[in-house]
PDB file of N, CA and C in Angstrom:
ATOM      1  N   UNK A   1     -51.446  11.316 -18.055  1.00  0.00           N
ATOM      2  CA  UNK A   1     -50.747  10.611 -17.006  1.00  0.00           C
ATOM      3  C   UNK A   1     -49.278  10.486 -17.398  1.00  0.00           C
ATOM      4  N   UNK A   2     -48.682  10.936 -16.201  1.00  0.00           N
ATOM      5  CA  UNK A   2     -47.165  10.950 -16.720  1.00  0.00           C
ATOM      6  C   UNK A   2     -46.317   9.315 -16.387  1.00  0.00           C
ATOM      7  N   UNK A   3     -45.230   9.036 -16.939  1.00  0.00           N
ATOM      8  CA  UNK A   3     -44.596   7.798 -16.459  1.00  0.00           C
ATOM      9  C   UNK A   3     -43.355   8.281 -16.383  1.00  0.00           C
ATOM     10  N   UNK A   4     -43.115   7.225 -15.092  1.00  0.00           N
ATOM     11  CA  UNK A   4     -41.422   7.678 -14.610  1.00  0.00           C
ATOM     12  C   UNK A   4     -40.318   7.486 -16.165  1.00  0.00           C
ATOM     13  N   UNK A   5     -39.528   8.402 -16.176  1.00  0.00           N
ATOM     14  CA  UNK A   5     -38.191   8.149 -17.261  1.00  0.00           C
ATOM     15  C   UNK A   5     -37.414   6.922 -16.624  1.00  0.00           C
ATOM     16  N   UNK A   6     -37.513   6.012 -17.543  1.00  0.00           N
ATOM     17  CA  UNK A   6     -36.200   5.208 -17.069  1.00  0.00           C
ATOM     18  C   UNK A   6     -35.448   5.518 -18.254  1.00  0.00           C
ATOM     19  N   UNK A   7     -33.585   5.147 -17.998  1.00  0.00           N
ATOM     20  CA  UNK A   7     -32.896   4.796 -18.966  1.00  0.00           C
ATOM     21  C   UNK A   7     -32.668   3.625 -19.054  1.00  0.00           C
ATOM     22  N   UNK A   8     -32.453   3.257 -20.273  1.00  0.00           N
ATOM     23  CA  UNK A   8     -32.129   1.584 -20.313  1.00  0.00           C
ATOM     24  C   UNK A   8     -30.716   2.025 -21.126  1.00  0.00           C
ATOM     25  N   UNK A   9     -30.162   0.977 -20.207  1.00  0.00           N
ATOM     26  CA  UNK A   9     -28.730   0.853 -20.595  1.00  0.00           C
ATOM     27  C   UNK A   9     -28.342   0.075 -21.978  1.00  0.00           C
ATOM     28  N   UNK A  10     -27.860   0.862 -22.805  1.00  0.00           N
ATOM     29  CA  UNK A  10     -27.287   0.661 -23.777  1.00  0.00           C
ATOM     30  C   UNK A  10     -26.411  -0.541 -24.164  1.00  0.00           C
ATOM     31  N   UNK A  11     -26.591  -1.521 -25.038  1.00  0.00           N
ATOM     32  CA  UNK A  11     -25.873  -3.246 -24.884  1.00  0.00           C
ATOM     33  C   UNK A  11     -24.520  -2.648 -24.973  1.00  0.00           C
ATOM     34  N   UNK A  12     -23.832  -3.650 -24.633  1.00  0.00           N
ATOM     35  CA  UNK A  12     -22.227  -3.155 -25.083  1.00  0.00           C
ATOM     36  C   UNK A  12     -21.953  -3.713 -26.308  1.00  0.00           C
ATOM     37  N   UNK A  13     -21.563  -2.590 -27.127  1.00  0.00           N
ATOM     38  CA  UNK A  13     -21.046  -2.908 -28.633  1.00  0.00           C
ATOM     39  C   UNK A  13     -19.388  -2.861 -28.425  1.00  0.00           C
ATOM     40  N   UNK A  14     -18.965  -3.894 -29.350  1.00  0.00           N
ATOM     41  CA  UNK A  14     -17.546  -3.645 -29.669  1.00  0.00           C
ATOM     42  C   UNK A  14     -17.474  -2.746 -30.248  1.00  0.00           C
ATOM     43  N   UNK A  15     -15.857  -1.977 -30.270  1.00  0.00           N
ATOM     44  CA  UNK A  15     -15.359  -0.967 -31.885  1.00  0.00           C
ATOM     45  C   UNK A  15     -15.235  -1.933 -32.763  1.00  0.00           C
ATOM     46  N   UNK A  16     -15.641  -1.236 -33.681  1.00  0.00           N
ATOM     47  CA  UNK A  16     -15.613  -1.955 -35.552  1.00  0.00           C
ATOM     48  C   UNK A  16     -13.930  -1.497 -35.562  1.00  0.00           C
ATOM     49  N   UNK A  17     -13.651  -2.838 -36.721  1.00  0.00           N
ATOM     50  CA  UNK A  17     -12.415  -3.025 -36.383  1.00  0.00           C
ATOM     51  C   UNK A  17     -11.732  -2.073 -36.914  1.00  0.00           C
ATOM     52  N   UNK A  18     -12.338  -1.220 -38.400  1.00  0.00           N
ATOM     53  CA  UNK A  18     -11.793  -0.430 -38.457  1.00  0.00           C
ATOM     54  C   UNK A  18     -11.665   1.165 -37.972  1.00  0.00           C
ATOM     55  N   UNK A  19     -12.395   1.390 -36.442  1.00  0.00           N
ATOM     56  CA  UNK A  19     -12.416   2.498 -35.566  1.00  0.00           C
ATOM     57  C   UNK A  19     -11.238   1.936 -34.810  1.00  0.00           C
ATOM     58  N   UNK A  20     -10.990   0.651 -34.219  1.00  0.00           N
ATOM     59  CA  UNK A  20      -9.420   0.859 -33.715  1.00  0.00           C
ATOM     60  C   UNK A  20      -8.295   1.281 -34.668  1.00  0.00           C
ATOM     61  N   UNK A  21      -8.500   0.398 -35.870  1.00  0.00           N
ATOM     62  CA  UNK A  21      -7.155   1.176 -36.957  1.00  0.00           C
ATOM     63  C   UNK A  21      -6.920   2.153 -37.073  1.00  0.00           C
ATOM     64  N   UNK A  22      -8.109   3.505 -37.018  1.00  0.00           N
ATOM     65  CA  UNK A  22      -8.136   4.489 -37.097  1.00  0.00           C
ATOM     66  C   UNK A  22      -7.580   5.411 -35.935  1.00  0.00           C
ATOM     67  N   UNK A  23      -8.035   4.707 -34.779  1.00  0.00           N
ATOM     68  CA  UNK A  23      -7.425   5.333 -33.654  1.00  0.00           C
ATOM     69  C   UNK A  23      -6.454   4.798 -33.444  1.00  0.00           C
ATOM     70  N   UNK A  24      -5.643   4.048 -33.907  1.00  0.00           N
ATOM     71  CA  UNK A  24      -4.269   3.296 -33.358  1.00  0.00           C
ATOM     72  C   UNK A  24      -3.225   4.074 -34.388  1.00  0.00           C
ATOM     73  N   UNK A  25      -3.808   5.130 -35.566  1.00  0.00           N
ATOM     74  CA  UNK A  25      -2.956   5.397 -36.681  1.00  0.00           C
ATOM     75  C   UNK A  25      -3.713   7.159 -36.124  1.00  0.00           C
ATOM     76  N   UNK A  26      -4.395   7.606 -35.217  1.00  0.00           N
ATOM     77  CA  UNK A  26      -3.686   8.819 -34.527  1.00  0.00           C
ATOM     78  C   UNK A  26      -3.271   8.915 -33.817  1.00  0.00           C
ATOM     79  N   UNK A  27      -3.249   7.721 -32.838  1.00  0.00           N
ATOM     80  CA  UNK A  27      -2.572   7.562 -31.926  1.00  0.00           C
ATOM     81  C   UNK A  27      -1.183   7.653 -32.165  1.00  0.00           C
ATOM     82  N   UNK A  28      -0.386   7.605 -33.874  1.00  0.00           N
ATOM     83  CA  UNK A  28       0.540   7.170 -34.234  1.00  0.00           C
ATOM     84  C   UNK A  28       1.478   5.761 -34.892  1.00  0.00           C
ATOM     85  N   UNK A  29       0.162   4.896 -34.682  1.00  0.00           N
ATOM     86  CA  UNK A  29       0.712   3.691 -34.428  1.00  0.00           C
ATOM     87  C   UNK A  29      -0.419   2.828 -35.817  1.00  0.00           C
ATOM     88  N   UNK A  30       0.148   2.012 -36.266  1.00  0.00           N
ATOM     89  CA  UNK A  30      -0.241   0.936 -36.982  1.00  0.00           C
ATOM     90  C   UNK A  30      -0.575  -0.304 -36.362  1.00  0.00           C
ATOM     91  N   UNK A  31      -1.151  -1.344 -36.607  1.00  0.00           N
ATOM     92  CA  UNK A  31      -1.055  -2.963 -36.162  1.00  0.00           C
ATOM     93  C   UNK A  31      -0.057  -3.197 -36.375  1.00  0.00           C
ATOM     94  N   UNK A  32       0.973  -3.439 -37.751  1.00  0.00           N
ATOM     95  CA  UNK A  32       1.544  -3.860 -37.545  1.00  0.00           C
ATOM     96  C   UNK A  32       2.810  -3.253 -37.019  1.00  0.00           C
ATOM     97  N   UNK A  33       3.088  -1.973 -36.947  1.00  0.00           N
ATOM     98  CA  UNK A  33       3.850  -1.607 -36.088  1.00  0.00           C
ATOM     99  C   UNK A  33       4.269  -1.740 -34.206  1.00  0.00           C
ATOM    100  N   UNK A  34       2.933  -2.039 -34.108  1.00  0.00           N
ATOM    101  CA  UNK A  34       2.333  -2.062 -32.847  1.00  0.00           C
ATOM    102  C   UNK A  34       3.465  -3.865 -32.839  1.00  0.00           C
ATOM    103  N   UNK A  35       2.870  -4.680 -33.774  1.00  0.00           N
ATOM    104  CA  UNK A  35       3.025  -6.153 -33.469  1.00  0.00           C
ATOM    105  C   UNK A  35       4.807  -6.086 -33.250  1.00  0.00           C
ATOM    106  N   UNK A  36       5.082  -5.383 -34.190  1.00  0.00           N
ATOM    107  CA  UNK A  36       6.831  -5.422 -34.180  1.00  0.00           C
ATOM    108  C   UNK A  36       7.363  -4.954 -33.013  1.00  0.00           C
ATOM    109  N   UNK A  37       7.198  -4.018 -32.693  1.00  0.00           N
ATOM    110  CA  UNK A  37       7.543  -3.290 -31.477  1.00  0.00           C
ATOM    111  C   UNK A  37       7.238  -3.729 -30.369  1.00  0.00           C
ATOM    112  N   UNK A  38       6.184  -4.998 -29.883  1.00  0.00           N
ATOM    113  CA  UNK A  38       5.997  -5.867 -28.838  1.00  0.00           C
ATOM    114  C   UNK A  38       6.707  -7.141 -29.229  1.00  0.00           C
ATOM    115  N   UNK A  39       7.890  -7.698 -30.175  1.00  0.00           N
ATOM    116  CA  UNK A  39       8.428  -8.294 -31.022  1.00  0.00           C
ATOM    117  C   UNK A  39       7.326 -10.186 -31.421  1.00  0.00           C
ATOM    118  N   UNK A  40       6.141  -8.989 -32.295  1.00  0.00           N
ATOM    119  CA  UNK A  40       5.387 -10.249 -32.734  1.00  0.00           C
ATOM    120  C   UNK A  40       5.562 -10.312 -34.173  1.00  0.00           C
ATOM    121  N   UNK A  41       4.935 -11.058 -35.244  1.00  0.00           N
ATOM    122  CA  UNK A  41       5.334 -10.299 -36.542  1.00  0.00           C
ATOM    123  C   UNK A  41       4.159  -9.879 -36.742  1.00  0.00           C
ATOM    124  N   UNK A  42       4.395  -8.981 -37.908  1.00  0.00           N
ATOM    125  CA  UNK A  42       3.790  -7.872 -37.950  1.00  0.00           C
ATOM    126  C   UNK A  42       2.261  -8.117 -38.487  1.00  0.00           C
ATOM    127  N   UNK A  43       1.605  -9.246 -38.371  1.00  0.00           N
ATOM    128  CA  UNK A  43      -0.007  -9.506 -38.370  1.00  0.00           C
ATOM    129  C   UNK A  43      -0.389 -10.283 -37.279  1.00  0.00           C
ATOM    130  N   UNK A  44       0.174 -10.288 -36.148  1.00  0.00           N
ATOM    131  CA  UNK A  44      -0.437 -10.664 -35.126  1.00  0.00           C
ATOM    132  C   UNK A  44      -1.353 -10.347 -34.238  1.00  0.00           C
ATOM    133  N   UNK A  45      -0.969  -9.025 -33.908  1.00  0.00           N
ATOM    134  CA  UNK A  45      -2.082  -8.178 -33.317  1.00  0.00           C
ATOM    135  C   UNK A  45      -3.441  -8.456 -33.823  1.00  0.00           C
ATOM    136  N   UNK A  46      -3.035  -7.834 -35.045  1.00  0.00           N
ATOM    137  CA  UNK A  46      -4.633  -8.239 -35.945  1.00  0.00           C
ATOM    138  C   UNK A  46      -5.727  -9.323 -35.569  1.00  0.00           C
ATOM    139  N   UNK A  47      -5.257 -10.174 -35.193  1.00  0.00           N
ATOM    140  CA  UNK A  47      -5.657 -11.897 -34.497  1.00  0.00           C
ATOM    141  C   UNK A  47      -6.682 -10.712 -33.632  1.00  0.00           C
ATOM    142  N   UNK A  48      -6.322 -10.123 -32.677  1.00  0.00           N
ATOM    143  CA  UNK A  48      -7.379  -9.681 -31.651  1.00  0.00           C
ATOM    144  C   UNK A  48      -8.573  -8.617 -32.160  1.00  0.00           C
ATOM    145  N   UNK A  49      -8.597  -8.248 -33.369  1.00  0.00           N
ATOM    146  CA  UNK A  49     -10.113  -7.395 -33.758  1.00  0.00           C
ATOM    147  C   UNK A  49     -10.831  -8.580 -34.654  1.00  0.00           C
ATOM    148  N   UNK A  50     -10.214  -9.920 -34.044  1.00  0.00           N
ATOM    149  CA  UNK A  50     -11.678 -10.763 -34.766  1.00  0.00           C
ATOM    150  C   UNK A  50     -11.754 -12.151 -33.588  1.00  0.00           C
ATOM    151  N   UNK A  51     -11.113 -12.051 -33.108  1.00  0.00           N
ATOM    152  CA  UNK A  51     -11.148 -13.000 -32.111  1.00  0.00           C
ATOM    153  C   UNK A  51     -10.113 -12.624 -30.519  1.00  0.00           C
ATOM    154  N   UNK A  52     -10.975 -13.334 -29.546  1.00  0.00           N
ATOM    155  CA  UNK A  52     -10.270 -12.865 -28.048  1.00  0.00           C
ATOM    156  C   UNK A  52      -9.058 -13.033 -27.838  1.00  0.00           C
ATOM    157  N   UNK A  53      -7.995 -12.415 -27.585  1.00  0.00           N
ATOM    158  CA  UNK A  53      -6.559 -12.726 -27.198  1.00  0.00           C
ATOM    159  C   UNK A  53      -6.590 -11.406 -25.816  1.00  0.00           C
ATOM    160  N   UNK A  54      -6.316 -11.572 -24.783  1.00  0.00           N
ATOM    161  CA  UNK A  54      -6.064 -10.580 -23.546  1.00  0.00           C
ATOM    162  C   UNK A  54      -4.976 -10.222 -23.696  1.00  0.00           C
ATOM    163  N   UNK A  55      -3.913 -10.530 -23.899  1.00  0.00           N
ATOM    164  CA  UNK A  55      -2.884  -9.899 -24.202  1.00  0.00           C
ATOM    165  C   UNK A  55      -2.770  -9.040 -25.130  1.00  0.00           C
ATOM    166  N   UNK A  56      -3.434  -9.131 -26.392  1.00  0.00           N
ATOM    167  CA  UNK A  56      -3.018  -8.410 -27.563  1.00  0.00           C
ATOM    168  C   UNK A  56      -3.916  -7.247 -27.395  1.00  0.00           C
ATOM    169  N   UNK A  57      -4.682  -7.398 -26.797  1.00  0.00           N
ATOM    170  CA  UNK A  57      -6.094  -6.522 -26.354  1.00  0.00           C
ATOM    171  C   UNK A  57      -5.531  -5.721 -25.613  1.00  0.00           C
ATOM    172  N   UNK A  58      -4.359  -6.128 -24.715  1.00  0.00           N
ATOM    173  CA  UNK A  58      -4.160  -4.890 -23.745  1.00  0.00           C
ATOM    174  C   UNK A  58      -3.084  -4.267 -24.223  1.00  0.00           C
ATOM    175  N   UNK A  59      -2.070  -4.451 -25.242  1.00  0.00           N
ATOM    176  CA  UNK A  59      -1.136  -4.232 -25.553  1.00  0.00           C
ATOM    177  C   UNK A  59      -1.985  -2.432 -26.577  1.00  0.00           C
ATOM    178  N   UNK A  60      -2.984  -3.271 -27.467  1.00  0.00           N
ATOM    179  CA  UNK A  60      -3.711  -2.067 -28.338  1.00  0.00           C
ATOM    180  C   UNK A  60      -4.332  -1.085 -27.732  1.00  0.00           C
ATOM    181  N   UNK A  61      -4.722  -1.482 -26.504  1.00  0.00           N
ATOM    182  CA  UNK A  61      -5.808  -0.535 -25.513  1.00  0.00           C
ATOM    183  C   UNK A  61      -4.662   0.382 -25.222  1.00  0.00           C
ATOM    184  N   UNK A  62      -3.696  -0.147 -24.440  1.00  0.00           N
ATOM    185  CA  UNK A  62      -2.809   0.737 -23.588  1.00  0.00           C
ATOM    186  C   UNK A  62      -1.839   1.757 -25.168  1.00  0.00           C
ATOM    187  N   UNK A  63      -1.890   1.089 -25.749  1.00  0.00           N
ATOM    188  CA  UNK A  63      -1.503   2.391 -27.030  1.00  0.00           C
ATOM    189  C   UNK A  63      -2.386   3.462 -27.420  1.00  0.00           C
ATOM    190  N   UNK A  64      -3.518   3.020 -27.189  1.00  0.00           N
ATOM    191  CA  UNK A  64      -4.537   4.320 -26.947  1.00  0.00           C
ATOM    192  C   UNK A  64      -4.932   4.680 -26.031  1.00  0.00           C
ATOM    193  N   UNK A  65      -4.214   4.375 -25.090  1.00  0.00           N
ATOM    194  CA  UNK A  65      -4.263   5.251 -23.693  1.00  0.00           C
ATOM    195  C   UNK A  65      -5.826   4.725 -23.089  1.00  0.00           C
ATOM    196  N   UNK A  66      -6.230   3.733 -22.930  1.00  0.00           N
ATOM    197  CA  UNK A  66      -8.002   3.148 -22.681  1.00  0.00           C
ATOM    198  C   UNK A  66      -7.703   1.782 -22.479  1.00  0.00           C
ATOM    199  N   UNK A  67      -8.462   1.632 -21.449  1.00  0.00           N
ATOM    200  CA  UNK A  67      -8.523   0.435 -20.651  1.00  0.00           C
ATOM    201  C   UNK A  67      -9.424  -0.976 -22.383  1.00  0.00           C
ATOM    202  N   UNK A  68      -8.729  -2.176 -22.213  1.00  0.00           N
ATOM    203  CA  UNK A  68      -9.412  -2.590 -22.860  1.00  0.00           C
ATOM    204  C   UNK A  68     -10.886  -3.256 -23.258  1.00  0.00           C
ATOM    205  N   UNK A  69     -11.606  -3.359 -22.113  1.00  0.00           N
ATOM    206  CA  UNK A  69     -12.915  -2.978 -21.835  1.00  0.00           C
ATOM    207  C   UNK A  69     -13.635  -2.026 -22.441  1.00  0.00           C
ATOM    208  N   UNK A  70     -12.863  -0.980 -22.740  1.00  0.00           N
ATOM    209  CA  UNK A  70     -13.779  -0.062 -23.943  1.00  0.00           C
ATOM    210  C   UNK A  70     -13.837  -0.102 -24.883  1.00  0.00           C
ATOM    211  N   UNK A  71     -13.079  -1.093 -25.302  1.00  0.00           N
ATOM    212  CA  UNK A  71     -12.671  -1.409 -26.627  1.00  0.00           C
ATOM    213  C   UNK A  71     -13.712  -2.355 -27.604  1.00  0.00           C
ATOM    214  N   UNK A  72     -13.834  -3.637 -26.400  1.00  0.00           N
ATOM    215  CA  UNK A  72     -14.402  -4.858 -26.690  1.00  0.00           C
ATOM    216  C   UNK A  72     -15.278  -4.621 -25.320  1.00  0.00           C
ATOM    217  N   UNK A  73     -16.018  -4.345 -24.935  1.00  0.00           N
ATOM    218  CA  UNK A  73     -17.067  -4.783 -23.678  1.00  0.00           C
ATOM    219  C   UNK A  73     -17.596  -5.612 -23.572  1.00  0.00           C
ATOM    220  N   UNK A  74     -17.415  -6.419 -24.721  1.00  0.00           N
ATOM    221  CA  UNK A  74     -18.052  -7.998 -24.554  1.00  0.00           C
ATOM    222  C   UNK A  74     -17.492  -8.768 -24.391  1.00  0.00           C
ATOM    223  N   UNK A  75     -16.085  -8.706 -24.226  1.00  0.00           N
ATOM    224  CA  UNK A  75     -15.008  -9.570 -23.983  1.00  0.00           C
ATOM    225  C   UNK A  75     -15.019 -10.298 -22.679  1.00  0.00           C
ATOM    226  N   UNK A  76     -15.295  -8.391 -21.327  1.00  0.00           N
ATOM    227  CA  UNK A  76     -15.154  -8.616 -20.442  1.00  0.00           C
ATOM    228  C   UNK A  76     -16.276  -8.329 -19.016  1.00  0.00           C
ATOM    229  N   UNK A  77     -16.068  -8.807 -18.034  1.00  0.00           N
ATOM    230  CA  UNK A  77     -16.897  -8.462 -16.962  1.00  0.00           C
ATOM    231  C   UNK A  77     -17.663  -7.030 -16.337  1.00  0.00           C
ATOM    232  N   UNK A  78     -17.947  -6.851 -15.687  1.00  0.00           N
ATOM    233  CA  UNK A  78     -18.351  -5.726 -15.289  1.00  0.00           C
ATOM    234  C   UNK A  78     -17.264  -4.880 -13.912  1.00  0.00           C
ATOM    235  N   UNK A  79     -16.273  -5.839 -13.764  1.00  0.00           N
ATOM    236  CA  UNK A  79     -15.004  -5.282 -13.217  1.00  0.00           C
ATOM    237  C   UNK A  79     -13.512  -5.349 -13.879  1.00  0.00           C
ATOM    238  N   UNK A  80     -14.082  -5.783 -15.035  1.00  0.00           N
ATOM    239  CA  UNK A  80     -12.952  -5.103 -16.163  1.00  0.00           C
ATOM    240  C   UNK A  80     -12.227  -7.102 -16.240  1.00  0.00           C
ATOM    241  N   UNK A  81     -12.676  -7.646 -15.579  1.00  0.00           N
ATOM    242  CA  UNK A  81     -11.712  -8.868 -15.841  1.00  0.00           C
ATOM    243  C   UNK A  81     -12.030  -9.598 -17.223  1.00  0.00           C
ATOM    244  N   UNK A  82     -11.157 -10.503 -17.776  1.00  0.00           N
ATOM    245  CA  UNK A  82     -11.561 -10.981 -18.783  1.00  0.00           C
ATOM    246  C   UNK A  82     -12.466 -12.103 -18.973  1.00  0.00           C
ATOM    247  N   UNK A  83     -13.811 -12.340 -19.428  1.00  0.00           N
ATOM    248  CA  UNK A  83     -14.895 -13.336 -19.570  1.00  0.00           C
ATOM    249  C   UNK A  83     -14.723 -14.743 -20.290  1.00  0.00           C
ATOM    250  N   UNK A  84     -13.480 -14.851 -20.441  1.00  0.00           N
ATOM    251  CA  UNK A  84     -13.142 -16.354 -21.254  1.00  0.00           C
ATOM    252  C   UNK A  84     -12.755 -17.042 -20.482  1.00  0.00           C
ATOM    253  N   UNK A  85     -13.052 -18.109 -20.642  1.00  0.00           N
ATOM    254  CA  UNK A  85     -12.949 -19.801 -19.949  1.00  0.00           C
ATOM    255  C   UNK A  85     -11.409 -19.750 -20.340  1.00  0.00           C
ATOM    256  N   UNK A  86     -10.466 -20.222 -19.185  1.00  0.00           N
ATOM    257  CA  UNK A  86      -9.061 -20.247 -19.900  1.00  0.00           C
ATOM    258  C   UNK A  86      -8.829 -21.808 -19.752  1.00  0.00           C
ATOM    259  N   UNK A  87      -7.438 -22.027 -20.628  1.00  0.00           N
ATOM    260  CA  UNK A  87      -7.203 -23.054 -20.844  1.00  0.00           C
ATOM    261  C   UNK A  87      -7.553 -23.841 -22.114  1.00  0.00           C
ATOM    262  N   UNK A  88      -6.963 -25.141 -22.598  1.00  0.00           N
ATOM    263  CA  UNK A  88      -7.442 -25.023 -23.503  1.00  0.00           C
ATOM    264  C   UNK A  88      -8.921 -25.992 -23.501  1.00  0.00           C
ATOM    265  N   UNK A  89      -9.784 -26.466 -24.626  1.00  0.00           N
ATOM    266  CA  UNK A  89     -10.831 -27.582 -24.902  1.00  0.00           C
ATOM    267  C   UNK A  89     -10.295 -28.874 -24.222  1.00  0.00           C
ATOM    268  N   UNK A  90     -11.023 -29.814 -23.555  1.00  0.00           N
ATOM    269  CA  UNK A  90     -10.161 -31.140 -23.341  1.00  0.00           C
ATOM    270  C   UNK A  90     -10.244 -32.405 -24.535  1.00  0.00           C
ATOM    271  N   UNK A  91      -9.486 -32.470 -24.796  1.00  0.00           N
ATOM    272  CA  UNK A  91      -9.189 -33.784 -25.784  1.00  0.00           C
ATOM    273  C   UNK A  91      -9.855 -34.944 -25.730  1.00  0.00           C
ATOM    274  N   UNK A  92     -10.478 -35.061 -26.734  1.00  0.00           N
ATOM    275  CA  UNK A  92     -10.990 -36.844 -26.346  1.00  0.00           C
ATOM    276  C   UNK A  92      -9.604 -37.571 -27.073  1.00  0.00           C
ATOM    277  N   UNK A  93      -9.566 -38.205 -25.761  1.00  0.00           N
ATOM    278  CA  UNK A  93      -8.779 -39.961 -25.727  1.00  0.00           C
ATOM    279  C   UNK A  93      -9.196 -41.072 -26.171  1.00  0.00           C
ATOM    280  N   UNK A  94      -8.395 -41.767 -26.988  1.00  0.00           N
ATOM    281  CA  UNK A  94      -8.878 -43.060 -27.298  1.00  0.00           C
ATOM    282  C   UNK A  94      -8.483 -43.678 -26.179  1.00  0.00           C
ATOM    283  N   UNK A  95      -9.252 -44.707 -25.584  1.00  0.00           N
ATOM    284  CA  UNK A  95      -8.907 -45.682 -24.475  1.00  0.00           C
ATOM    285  C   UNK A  95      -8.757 -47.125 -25.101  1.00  0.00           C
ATOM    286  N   UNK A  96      -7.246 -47.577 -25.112  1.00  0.00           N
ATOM    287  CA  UNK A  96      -7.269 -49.037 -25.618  1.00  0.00           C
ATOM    288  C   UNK A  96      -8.103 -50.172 -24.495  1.00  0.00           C
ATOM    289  N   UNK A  97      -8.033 -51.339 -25.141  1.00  0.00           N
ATOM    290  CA  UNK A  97      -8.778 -52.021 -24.626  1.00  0.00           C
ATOM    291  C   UNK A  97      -7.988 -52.855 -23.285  1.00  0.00           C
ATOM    292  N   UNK A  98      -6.630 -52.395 -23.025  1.00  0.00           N
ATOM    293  CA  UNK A  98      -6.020 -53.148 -22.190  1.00  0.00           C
ATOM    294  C   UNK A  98      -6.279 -52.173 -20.918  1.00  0.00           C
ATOM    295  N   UNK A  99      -6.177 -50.974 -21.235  1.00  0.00           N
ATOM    296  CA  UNK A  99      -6.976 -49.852 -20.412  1.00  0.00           C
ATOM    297  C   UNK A  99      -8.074 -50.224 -19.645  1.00  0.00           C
ATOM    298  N   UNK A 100      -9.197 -50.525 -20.465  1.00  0.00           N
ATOM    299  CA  UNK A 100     -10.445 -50.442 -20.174  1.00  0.00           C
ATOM    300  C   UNK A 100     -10.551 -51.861 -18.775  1.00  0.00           C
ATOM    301  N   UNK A 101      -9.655 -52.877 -19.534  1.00  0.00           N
ATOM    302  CA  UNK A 101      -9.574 -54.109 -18.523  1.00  0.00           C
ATOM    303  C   UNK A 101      -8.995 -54.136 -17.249  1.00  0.00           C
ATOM    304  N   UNK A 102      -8.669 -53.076 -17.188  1.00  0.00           N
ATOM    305  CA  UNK A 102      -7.751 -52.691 -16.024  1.00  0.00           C
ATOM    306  C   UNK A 102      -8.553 -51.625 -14.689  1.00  0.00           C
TER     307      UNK A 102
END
């Protein structure tokens, strides 16, 4: 008895951080060259192959000519937008007590 083929779609993996270095240095380009030349200093970029920044993400993508979605697919949606809550955490306040009476 035969069964239908399905494909199952493959999870989205990020690039390991050091497959962007690699492609950002045939691309021609270094991190930190990359950071200087968008005038950041020169370990900033870096910030984005371990944690989310959209900006720095698109700055590295578009040096390799690739949307940044291919980069990180877990970053973002399934229409390329970015998946982070923006803004920042909200602060807890102390409320004095003349506050509270009020």
């Amino acid at each position: 008895m035969s069964t239908p083929h399905t494909t199952k779609k493959q999870p989205s993996v990020d690039w390991h951080k050091a497959d962007i270095k690699a492609a950002l240095e045939k691309a021609g380009w270094s991190l930190s060259r990359l950071s200087r030349h968008h005038g950041y200093t020169r370990t900033a970029l870096k910030n984005a192959l371990s944690k989310p920044w959209p900006k720095a993400e698109r700055l590295i993508a578009e040096a390799l000519g690739i949307r940044p979605q291919t980069i990180w697919p877990s970053r973002y949606d399934a229409h390329g937008r970015s998946n982070r809550v923006r803004g920042r955490k909200p602060v807890n306040k102390c409320i004095s007590k003349s506050e509270l009476a009020a």
